[in-house]
N, C-alpha and C. Protein backbone atom coordinates (compact mmCIF):
# COMPACT_ATOMS: atom_id res chain seq x y z
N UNK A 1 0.81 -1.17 0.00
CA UNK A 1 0.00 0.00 0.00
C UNK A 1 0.86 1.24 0.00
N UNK A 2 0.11 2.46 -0.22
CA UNK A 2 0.55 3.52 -0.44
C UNK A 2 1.64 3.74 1.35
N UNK A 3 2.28 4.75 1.42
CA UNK A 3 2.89 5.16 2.69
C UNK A 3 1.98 6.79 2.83
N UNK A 4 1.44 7.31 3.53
CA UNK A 4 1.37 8.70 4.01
C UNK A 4 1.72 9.02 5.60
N UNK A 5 2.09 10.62 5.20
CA UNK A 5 2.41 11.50 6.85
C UNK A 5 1.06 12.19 6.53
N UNK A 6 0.68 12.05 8.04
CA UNK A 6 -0.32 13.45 8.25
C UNK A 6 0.72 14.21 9.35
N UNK A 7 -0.24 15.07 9.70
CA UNK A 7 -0.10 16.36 10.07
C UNK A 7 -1.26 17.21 10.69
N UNK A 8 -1.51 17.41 12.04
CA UNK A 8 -2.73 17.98 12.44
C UNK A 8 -2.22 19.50 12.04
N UNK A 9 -3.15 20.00 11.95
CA UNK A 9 -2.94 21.58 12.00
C UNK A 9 -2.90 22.34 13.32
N UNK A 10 -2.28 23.00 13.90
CA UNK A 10 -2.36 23.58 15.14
C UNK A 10 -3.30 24.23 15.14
N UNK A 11 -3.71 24.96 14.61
CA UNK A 11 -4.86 26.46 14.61
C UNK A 11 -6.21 25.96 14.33
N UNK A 12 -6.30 24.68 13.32
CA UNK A 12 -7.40 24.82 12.80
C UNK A 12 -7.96 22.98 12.73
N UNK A 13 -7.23 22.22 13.47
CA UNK A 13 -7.17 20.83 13.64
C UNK A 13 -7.73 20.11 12.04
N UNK A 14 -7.41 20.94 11.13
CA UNK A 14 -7.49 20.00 9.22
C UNK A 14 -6.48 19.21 9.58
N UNK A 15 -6.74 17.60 8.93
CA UNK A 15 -5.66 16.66 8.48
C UNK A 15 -5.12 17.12 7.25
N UNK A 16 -4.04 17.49 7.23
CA UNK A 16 -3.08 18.00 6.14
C UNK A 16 -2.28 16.36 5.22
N UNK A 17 -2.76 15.82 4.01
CA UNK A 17 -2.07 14.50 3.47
C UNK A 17 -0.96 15.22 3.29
N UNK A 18 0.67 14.61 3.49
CA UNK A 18 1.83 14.53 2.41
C UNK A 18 2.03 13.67 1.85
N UNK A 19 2.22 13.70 0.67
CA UNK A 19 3.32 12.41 -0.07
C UNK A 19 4.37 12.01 0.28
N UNK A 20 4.82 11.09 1.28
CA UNK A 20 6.19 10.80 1.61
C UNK A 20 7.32 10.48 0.34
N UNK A 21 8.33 10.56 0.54
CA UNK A 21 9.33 9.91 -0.75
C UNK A 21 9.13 8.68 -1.27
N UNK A 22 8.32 7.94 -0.42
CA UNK A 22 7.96 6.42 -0.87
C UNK A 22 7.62 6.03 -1.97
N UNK A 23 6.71 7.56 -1.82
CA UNK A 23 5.43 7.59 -3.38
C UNK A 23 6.09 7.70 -4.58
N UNK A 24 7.01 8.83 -4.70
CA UNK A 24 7.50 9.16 -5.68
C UNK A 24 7.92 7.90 -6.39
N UNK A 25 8.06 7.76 -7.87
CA UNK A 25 8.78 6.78 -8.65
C UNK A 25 10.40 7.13 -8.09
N UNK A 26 11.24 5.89 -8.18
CA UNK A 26 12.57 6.20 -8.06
C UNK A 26 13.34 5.58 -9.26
N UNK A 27 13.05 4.90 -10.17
CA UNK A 27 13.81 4.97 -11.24
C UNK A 27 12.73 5.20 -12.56
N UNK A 28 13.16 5.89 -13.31
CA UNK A 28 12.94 6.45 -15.02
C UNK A 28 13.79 6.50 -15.70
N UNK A 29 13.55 6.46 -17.13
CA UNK A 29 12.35 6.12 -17.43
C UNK A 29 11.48 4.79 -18.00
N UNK A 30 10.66 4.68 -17.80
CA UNK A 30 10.10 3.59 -17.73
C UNK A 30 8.64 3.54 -18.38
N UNK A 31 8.52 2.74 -19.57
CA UNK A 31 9.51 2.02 -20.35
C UNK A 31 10.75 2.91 -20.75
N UNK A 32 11.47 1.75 -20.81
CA UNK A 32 12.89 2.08 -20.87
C UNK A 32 13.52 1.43 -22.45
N UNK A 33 14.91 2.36 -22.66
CA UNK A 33 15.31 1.18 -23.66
C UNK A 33 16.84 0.69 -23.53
N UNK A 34 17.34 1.12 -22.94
CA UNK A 34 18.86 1.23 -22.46
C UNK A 34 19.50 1.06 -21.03
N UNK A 35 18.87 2.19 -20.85
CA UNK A 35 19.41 3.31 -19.12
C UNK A 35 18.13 3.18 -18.59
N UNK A 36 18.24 2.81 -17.23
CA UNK A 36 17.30 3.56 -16.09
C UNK A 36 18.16 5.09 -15.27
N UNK A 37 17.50 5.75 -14.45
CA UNK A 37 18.03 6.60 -13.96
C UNK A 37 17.43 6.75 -12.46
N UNK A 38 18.71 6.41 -11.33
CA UNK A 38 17.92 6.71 -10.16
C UNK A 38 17.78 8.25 -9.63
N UNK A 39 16.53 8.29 -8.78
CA UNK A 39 15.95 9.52 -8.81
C UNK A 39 15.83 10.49 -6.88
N UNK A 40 16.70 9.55 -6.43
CA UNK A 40 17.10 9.65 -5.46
C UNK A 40 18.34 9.95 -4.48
N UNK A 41 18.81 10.53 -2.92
CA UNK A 41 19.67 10.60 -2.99
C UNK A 41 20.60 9.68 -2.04
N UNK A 42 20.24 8.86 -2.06
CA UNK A 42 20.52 7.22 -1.52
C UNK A 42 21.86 6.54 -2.77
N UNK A 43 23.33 6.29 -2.10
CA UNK A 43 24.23 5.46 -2.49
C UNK A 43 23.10 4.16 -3.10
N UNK A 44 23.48 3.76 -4.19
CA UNK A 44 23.04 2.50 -5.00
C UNK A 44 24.04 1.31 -4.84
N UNK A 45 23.95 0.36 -3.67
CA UNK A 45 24.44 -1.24 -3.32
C UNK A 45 24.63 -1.94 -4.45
N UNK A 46 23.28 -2.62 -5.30
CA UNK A 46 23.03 -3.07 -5.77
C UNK A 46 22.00 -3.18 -6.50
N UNK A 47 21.95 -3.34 -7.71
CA UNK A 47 20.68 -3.67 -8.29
C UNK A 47 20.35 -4.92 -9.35
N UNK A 48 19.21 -5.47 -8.96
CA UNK A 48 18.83 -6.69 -10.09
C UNK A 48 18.01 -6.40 -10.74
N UNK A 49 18.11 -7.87 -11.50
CA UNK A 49 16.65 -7.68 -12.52
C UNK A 49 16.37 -9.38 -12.58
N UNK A 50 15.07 -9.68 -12.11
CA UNK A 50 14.35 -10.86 -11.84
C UNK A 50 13.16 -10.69 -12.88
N UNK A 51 13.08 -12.07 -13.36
CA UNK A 51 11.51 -12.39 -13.74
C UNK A 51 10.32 -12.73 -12.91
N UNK A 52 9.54 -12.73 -13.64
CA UNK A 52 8.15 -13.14 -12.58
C UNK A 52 8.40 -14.67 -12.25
N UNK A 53 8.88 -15.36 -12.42
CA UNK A 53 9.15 -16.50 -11.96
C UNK A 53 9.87 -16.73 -10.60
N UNK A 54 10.54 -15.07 -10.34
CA UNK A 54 11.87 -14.95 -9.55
C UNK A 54 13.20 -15.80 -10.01
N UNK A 55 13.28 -16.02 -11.05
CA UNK A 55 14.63 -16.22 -11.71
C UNK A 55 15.65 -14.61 -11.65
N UNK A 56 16.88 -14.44 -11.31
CA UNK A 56 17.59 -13.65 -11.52
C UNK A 56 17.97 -13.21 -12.76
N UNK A 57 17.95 -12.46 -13.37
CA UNK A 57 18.50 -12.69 -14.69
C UNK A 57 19.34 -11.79 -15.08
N UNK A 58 19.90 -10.78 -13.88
CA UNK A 58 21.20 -10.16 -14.23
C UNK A 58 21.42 -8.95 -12.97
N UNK A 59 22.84 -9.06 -12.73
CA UNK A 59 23.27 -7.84 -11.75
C UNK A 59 23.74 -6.87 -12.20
N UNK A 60 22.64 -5.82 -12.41
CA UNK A 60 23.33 -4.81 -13.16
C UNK A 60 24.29 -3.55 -12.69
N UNK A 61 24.88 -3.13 -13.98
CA UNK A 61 25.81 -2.40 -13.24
C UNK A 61 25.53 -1.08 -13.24
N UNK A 62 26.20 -0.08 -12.58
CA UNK A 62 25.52 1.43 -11.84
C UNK A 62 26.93 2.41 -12.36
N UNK A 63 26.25 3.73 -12.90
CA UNK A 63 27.53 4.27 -13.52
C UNK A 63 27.03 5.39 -12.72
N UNK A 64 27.18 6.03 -11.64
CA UNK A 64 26.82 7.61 -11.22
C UNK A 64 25.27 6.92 -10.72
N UNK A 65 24.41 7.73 -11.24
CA UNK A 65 22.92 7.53 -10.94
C UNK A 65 22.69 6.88 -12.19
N UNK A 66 23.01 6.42 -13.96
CA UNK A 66 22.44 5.02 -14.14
C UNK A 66 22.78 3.68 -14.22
N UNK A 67 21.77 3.20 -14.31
CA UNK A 67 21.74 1.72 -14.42
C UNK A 67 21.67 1.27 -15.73
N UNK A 68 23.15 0.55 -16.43
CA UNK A 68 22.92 0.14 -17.51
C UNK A 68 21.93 -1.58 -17.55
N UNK A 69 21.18 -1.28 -18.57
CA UNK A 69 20.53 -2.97 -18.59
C UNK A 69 21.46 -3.96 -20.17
N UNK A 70 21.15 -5.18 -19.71
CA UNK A 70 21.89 -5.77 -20.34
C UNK A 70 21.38 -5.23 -22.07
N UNK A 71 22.41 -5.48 -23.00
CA UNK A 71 22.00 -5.23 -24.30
C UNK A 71 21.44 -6.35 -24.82
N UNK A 72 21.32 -7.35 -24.64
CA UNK A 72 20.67 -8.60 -25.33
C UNK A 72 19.46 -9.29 -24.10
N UNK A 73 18.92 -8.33 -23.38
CA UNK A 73 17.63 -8.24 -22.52
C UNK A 73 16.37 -8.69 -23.54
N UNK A 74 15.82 -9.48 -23.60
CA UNK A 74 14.58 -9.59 -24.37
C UNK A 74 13.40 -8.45 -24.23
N UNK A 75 12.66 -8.16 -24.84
CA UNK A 75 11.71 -7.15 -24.59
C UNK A 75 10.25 -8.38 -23.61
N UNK A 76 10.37 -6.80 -22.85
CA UNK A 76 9.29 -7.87 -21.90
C UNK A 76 9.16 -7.02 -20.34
N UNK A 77 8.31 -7.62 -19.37
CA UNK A 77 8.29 -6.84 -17.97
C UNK A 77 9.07 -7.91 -17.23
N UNK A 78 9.77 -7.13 -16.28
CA UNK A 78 10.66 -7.16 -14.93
C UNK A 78 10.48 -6.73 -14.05
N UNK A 79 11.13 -7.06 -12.80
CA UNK A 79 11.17 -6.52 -11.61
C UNK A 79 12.23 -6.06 -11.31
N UNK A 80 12.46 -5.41 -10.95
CA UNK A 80 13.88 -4.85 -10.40
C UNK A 80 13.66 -4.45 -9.22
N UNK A 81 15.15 -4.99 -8.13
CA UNK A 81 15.37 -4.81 -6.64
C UNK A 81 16.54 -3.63 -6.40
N UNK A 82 15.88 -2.62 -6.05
CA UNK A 82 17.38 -1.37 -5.63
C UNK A 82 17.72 -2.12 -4.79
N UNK A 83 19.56 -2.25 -4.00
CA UNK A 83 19.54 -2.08 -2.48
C UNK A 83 20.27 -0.67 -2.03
N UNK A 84 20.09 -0.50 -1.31
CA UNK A 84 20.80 0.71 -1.13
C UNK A 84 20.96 0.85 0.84
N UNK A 85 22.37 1.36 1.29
CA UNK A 85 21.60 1.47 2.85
C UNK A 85 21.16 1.72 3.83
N UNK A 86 19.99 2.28 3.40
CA UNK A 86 18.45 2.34 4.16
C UNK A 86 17.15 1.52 3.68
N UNK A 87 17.51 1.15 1.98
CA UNK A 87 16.51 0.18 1.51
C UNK A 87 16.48 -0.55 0.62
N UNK A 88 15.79 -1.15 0.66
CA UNK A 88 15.23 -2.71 -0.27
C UNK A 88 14.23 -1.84 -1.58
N UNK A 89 14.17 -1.92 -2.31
CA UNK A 89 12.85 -1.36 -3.02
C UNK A 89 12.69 -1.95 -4.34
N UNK A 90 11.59 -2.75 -4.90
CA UNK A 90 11.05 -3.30 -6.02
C UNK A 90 10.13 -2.04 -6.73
N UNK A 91 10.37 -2.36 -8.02
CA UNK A 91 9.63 -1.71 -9.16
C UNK A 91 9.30 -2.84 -9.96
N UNK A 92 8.43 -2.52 -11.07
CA UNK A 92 8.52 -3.19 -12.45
C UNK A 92 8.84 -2.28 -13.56
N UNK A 93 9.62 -3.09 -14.29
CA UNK A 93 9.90 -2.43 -15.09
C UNK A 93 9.70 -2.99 -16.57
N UNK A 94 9.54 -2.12 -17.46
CA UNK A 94 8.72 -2.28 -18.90
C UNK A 94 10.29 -1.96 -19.97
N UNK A 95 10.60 -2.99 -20.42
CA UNK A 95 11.57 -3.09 -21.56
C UNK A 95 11.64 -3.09 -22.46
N UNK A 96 11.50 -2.14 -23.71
CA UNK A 96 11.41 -1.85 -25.27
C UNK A 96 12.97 -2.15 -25.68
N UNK A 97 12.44 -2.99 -27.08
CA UNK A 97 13.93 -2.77 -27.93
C UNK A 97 13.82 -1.93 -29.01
């Protein structure tokens, strides 16, 4: 599920929603055809790319903030695992050739 902060109001007791950083997407763009780009300011550990099967199917490598994907990647959807350390975080990701 989504993550939110509230926030009472002092003066006027409104629940104020924020969007925590959770929400935001952290890698683009997506679909992709090359490069992802992380969008955050979190050191990058590691990153994969798994099928829906949870087969691994490659550790990719990190140049600055992108992530090159393999060049002979089939077109198709993935998952991808950031690690980074403070977090774990899954996306899917959409692969054009």
């Amino acid at each position: 599920g989504l993550v939110t902060q509230y926030q009472i109001g002092a003066l006027t007791g409104i629940k104020i929603n924020e969007k925590t950083d959770l929400q935001r997407p952290f890698l683009y763009p997506n679909p992709t055809t090359e490069y992802l780009y992380w969008s955050r300011n979190e050191t990058l550990k590691q990153v994969r790319l798994v099928d829906f099967s949870g087969r691994m199917i490659a550790a990719l490598q990190v140049v600055h903030n992108a992530i090159i994907l393999p060049y002979d990647l089939p077109k198709g959807t993935y998952l991808i695992t950031v690690l980074t350390e403070q977090n774990k975080l899954n996306s899917q990701l959409i692969y054009k050739q």
